[in-house]
Protein backbone atom coordinates (compact mmCIF):
# COMPACT_ATOMS: atom_id res chain seq x y z
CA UNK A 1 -16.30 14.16 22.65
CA UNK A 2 -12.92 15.44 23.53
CA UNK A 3 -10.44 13.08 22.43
CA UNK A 4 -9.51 13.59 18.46
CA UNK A 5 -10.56 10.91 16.46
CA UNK A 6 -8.20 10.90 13.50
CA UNK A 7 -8.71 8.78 10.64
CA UNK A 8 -5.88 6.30 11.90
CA UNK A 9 -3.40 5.76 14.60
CA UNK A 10 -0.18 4.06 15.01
CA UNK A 11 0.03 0.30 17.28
CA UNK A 12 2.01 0.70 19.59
CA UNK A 13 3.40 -2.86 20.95
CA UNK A 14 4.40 -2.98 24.90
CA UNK A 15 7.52 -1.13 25.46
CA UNK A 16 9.22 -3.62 27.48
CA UNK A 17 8.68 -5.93 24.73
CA UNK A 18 10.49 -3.54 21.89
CA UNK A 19 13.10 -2.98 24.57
CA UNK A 20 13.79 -6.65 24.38
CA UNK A 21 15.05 -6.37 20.80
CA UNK A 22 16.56 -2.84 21.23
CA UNK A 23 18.82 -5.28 24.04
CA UNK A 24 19.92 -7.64 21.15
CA UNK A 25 20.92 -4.67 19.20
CA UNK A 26 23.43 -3.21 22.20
CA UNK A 27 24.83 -7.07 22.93
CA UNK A 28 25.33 -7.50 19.39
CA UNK A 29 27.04 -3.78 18.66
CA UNK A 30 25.18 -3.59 15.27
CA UNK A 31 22.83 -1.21 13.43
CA UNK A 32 22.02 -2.00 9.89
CA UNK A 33 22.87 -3.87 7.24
CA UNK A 34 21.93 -7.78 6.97
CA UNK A 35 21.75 -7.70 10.84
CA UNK A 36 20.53 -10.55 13.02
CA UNK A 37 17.17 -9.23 13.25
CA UNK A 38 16.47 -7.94 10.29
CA UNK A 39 17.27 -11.87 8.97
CA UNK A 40 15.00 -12.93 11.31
CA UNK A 41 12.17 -10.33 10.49
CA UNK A 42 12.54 -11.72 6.53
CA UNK A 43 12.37 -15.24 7.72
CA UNK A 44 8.79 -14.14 9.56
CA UNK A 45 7.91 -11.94 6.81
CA UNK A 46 8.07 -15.03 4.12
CA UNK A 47 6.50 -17.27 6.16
CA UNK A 48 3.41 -14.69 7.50
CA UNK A 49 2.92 -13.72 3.94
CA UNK A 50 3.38 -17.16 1.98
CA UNK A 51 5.89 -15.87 -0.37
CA UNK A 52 9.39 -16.89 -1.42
CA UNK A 53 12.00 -13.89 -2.06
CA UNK A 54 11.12 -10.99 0.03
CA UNK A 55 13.19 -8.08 0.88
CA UNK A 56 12.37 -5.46 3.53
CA UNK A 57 13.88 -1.92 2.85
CA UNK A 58 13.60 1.40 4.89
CA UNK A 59 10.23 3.09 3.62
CA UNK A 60 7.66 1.89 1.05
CA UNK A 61 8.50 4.02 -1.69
CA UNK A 62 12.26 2.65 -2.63
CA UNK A 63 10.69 -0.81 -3.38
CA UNK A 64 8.69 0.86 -6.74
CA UNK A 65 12.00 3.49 -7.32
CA UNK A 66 14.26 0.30 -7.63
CA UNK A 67 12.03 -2.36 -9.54
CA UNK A 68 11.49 0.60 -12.17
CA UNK A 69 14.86 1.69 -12.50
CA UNK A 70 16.02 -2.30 -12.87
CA UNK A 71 12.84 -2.96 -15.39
CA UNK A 72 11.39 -0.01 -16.66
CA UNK A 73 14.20 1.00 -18.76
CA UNK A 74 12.66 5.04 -18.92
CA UNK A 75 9.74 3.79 -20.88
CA UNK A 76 6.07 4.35 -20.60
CA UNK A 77 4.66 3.35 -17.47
CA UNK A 78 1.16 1.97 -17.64
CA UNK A 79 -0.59 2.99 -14.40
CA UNK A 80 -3.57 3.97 -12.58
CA UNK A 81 -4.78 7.28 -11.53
CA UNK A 82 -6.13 6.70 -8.47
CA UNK A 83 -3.31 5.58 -6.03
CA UNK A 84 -1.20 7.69 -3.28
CA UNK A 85 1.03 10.18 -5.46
CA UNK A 86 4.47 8.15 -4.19
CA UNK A 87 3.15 5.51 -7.42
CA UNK A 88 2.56 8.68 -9.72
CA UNK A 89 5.88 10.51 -8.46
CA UNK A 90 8.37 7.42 -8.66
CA UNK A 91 8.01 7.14 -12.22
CA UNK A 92 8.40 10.34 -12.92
CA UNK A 93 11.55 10.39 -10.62
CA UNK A 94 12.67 7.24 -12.60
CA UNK A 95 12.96 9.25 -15.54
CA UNK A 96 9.24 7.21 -17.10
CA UNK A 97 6.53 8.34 -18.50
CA UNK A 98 3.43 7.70 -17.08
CA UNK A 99 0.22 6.49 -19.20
CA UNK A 100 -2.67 6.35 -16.76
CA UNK A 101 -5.60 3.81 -17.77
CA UNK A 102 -8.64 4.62 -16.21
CA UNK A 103 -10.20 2.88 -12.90
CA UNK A 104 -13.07 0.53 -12.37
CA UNK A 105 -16.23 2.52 -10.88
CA UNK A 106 -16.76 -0.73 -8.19
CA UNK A 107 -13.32 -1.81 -7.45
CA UNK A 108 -11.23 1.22 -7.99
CA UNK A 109 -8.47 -0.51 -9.21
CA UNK A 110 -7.11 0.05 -12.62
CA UNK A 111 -9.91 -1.24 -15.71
CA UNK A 112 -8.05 -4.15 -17.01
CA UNK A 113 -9.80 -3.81 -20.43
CA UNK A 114 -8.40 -0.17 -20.97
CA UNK A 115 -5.03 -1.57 -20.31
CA UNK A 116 -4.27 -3.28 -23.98
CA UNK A 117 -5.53 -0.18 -26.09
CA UNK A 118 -3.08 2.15 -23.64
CA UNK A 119 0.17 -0.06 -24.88
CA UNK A 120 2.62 1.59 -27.58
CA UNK A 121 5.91 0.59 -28.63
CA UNK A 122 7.41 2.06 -25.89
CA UNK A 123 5.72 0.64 -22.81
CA UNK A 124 7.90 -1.49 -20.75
CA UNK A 125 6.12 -1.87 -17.71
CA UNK A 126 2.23 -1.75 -15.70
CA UNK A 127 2.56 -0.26 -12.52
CA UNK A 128 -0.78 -1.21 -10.99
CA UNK A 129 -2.29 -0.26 -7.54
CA UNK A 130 -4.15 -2.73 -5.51
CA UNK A 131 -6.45 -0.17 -4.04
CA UNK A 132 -7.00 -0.12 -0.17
CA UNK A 133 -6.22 -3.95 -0.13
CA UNK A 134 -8.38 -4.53 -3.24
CA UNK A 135 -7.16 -6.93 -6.04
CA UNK A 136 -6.90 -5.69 -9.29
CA UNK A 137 -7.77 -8.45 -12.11
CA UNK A 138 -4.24 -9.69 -11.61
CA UNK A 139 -5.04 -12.74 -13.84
CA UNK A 140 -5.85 -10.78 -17.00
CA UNK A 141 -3.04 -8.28 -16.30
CA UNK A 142 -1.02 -11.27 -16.47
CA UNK A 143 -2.50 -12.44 -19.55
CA UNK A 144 -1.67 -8.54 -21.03
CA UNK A 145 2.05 -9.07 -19.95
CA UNK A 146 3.01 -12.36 -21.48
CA UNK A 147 1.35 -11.19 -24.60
CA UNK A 148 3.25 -7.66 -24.87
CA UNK A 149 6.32 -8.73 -22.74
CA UNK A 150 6.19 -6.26 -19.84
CA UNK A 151 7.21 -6.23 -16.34
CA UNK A 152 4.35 -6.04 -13.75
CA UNK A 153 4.60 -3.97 -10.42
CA UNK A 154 2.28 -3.87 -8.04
CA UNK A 155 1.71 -1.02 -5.30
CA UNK A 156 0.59 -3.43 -2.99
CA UNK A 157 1.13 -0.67 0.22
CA UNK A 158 -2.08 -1.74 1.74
CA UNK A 159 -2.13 -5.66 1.22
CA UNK A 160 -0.48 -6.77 4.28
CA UNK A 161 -2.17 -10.35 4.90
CA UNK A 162 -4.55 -9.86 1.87
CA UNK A 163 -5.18 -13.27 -0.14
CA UNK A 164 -6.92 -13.57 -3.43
CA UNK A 165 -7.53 -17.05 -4.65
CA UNK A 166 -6.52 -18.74 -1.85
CA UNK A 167 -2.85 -17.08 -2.65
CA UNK A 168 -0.92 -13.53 -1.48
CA UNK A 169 -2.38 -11.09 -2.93
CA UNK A 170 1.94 -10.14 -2.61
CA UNK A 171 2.88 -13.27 -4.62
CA UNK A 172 1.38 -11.44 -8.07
CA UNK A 173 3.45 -9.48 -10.64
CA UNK A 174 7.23 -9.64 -11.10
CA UNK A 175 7.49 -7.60 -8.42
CA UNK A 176 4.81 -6.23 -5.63
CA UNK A 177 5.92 -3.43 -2.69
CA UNK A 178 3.95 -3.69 0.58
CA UNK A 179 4.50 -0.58 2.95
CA UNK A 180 5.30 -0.80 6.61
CA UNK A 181 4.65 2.80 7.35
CA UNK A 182 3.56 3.69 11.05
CA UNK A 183 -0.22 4.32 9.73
CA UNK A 184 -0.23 0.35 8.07
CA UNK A 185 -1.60 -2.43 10.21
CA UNK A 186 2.03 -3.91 10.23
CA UNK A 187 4.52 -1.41 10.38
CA UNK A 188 7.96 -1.02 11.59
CA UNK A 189 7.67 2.72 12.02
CA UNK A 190 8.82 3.73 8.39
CA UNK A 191 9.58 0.94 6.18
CA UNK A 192 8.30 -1.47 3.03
CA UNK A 193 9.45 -4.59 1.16
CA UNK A 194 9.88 -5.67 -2.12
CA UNK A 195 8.63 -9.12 -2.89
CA UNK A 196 10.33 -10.83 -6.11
CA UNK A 197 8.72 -13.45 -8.53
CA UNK A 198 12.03 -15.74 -8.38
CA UNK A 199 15.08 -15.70 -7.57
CA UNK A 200 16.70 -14.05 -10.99
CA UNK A 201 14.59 -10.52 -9.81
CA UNK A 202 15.12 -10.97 -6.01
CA UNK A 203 19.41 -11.03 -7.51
CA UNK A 204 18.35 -7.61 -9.06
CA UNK A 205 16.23 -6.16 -6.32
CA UNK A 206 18.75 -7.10 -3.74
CA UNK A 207 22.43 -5.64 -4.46
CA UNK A 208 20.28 -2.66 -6.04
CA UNK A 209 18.88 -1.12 -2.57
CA UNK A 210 22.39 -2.38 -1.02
CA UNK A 211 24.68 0.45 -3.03
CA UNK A 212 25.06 -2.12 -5.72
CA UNK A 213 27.68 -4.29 -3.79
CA UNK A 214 28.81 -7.44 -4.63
CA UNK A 215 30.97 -7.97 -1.49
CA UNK A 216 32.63 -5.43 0.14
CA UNK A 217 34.70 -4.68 -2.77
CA UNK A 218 32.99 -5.68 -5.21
CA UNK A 219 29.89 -3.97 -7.41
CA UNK A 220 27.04 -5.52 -9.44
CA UNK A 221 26.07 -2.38 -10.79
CA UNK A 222 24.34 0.97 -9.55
CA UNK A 223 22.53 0.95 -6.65
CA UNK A 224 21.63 3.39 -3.79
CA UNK A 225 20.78 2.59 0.26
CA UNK A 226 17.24 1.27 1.12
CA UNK A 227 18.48 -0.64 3.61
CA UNK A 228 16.43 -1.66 6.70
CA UNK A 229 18.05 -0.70 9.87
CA UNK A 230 17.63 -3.07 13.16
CA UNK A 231 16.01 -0.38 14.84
CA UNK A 232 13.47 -0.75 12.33
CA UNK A 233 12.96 -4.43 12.27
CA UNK A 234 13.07 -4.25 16.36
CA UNK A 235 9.56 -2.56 15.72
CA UNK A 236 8.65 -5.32 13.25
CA UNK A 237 9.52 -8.15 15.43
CA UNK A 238 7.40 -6.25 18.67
CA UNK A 239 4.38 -6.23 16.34
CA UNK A 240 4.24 -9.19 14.83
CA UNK A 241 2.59 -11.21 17.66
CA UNK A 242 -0.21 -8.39 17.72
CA UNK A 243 -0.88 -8.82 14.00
CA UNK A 244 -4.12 -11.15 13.89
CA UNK A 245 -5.39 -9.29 16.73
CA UNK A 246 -4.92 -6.09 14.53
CA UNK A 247 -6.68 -7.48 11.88
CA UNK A 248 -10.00 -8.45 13.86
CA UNK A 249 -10.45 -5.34 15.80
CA UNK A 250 -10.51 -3.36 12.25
CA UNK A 251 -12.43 -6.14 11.05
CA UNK A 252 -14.91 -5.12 14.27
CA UNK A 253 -15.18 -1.52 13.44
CA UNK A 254 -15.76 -2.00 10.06
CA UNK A 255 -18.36 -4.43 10.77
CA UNK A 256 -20.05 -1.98 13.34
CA UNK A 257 -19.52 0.66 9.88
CA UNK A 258 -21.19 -2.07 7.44
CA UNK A 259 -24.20 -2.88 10.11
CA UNK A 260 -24.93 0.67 11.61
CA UNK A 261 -24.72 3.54 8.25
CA UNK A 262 -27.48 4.12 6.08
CA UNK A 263 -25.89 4.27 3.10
CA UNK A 264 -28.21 6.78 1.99
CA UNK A 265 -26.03 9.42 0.28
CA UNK A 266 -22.70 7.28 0.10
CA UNK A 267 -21.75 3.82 -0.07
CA UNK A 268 -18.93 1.66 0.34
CA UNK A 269 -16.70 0.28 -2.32
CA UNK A 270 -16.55 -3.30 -3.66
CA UNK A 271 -14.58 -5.98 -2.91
CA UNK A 272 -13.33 -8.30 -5.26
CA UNK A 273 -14.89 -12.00 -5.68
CA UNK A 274 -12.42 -14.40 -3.75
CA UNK A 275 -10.49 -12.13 -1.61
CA UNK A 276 -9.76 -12.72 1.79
CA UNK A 277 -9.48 -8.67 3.02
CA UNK A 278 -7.58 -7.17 5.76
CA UNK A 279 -9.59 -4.53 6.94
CA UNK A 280 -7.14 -1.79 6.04
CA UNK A 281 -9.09 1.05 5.11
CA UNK A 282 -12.80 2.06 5.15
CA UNK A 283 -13.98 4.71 1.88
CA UNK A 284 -17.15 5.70 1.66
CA UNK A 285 -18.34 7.34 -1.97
CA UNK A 286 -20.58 9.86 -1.52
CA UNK A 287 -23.49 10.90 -3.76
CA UNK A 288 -21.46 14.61 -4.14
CA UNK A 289 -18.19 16.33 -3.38
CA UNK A 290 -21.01 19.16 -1.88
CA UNK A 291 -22.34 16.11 0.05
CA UNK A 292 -18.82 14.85 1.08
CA UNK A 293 -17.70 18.31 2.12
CA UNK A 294 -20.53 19.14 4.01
CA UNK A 295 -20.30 16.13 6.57
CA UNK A 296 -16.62 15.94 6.43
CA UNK A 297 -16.79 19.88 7.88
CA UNK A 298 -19.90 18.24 10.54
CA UNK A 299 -17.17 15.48 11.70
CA UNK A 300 -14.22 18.15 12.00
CA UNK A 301 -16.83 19.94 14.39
CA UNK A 302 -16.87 17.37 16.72
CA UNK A 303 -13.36 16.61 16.85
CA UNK A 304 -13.44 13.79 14.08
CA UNK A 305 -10.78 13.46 11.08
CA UNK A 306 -11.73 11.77 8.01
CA UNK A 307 -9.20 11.65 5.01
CA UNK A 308 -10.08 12.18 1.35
CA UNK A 309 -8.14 9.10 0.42
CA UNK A 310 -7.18 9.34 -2.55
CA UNK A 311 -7.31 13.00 -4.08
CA UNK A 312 -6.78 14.17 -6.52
CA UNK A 313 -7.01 12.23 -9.47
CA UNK A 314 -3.20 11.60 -10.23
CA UNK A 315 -3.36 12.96 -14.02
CA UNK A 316 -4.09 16.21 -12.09
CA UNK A 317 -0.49 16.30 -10.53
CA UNK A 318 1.30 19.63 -11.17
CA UNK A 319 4.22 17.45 -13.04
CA UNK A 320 1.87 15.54 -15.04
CA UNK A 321 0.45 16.55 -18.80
CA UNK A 322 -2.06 13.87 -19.38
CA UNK A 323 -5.93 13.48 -20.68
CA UNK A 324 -8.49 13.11 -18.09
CA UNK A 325 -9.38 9.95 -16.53
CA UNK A 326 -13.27 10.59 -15.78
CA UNK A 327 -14.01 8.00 -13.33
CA UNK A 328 -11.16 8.51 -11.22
CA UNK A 329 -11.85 12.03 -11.33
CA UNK A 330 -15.07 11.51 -9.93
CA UNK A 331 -14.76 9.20 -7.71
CA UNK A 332 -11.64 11.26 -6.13
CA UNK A 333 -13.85 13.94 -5.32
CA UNK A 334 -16.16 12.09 -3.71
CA UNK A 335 -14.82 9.18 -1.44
CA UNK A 336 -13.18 9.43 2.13
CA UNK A 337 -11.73 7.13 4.49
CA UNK A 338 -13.35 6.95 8.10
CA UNK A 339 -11.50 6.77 11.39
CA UNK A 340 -10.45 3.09 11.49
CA UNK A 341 -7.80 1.75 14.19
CA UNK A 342 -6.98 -0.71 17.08
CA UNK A 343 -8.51 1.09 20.25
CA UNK A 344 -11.81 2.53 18.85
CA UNK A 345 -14.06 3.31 21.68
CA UNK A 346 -18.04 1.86 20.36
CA UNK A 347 -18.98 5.83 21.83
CA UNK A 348 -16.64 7.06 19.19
CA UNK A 349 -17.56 5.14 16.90
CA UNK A 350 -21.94 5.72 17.70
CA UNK A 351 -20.88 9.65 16.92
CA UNK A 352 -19.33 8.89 13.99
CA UNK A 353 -22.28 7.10 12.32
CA UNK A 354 -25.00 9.18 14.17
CA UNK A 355 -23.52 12.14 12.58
CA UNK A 356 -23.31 10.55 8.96
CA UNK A 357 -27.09 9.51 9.24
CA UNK A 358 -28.15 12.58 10.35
């Protein structure tokens, strides 16, 4: 096989049909800030996703910087351990302290029933993770909230289209933050949103990633530039009439995934009851890290590159002085995501399972 296989790979829409938008952006002699497309990305981001206040910003990360530094107040941070490090890293940049609760073993998301004994005077917020598109038990985290008074963010980086309950999976929490990096299934090359419970938080959100302005002249408060550019939501708009036929070639592969492994020294992770999924990522836990390492080291023979999504366990961080969460420490040594994008040939894809059943 001589083509790399690498564990994802960026949709590309037609050219001419970015070039369209790039067109709008000469006529209309502007770059950023509240431009025309960038309205009209919003107005097909709310009604894609089903939700009400929605604001995309310039990468995926500023969304859970800003909703902390509005909510948080530099308190304790209930979180999970098991999450890309930009969760981990933006509450420590926020001036927070992290408390990470343990993960389920079948979901990975965070276990809702370690979250009450985790609270302290000084927690003002959860910072969950819905884990490769997976719902955490949003209505019990709920529950936890009203009862303590806390903010609730969600990472939701990979939920792009994700429903739980016949809902978006986006329209949980006080706030949720989807990415749009080039590796998501919607993307706008870099970027992210942040998607606000009502209007009150949207207010905050809003003038926050805009420098704070009220006006030209006038301030809110502080705030710093997470602006979307046009340039950005010109990608955005090229995608978006690719997105359902995103979604059901992953679903394909990871069909071909679910009907052709053995699952005899790994298995795949658990979805949660009443979710409608979106395909976004495909872990496999293996029965090892010895096991894992061994066939990840087979696949990089032959060209193919796997990711050990998500390692290490975040209470490992350099930065980080915390107790150890076992079950996220296991199961981050011992899961990786397979190759999984629009464009995977079924002979790529035959390799890639003939050389995990070997």
């Amino acid at each position: 096989m001589k083509n790399r296989i690498n564990v994802t790979k960026c949709f590309f829409p037609p050219l001419e049909e970015y070039t369209k938008f790039t067109e709008i952006i000469w006529n209309n002699q502007w770059l950023t800030n509240n431009g025309e497309l960038f309205k009209e990305l919003s107005k097909k981001l709310k009604e894609y996703l089903e939700v009400d206040y929605i604001i995309p910003m310039t990468n995926g990360t500023l969304p859970i910087n800003i909703a902390l530094n509005a909510f948080a107040e530099e308190g304790e941070v209930i979180t999970t351990p098991f999450s890309y490090v930009a969760t981990t890293a933006s509450i420590v940049w926020e001036k927070c302290t992290p408390v990470f609760v343990d993960i389920s073993p079948d979901y990975l998301t965070i276990d809702e029933s370690k979250i009450e004994e985790a609270i302290t005077d000084k927690t003002t917020a959860i910072l969950a993770t819905h884990v490769f598109g997976n719902p955490c038990e949003v209505d019990k985290i709920t529950e936890i909230a009203e009862k303590y008074n806390l903010i609730v963010i969600y990472d939701a980086a990979h939920c792009f289209g994700v429903k739980y309950k016949n809902n978006s999976l986006l329209s949980y929490g006080d706030v949720s933050t989807c990415s749009f990096h080039a590796t998501k299934l919607f993307h706008t090359g870099e970027g992210g949103a942040a998607i606000c419970k009502n209007e009150k938080i949207y207010h905050e959100m809003f003038y926050r990633h805009n420098f704070g302005h009220n006006g030209p002249l006038d301030f809110h408060g502080l705030g710093i530039n997470a602006k979307m550019s046009e340039l950005q939501s010109a990608m955005g708009l090229s995608l978006f009439p690719y997105i359902d036929h995103i979604i059901n070639e992953r679903k394909k592969v990871c069909q071909f995934y679910d009907n052709k492994l053995n699952f005899k020294d790994y298995r795949s992770i658990k979805i949660r009851e009443f979710t409608d999924w979106n395909y976004s990522y495909y872990p496999i836990i293996f029965s090892s890290e010895k096991k894992l390492l061994e066939l990840e080291h087979k696949l990089n023979q032959n060209n193919i590159y796997p990711r050990r999504y998500f390692y290490p366990s975040l209470e490992k961080l350099p930065y980080i002085n915390e107790n150890s969460c076992q079950i996220s420490e296991d199961i981050s040594s011992r899961i990786m995501c397979l190759p999984l994008y629009v464009g995977l040939e079924e002979e790529e894809l035959n390799l890639i399972v003939e050389l995990l059943n070997e």
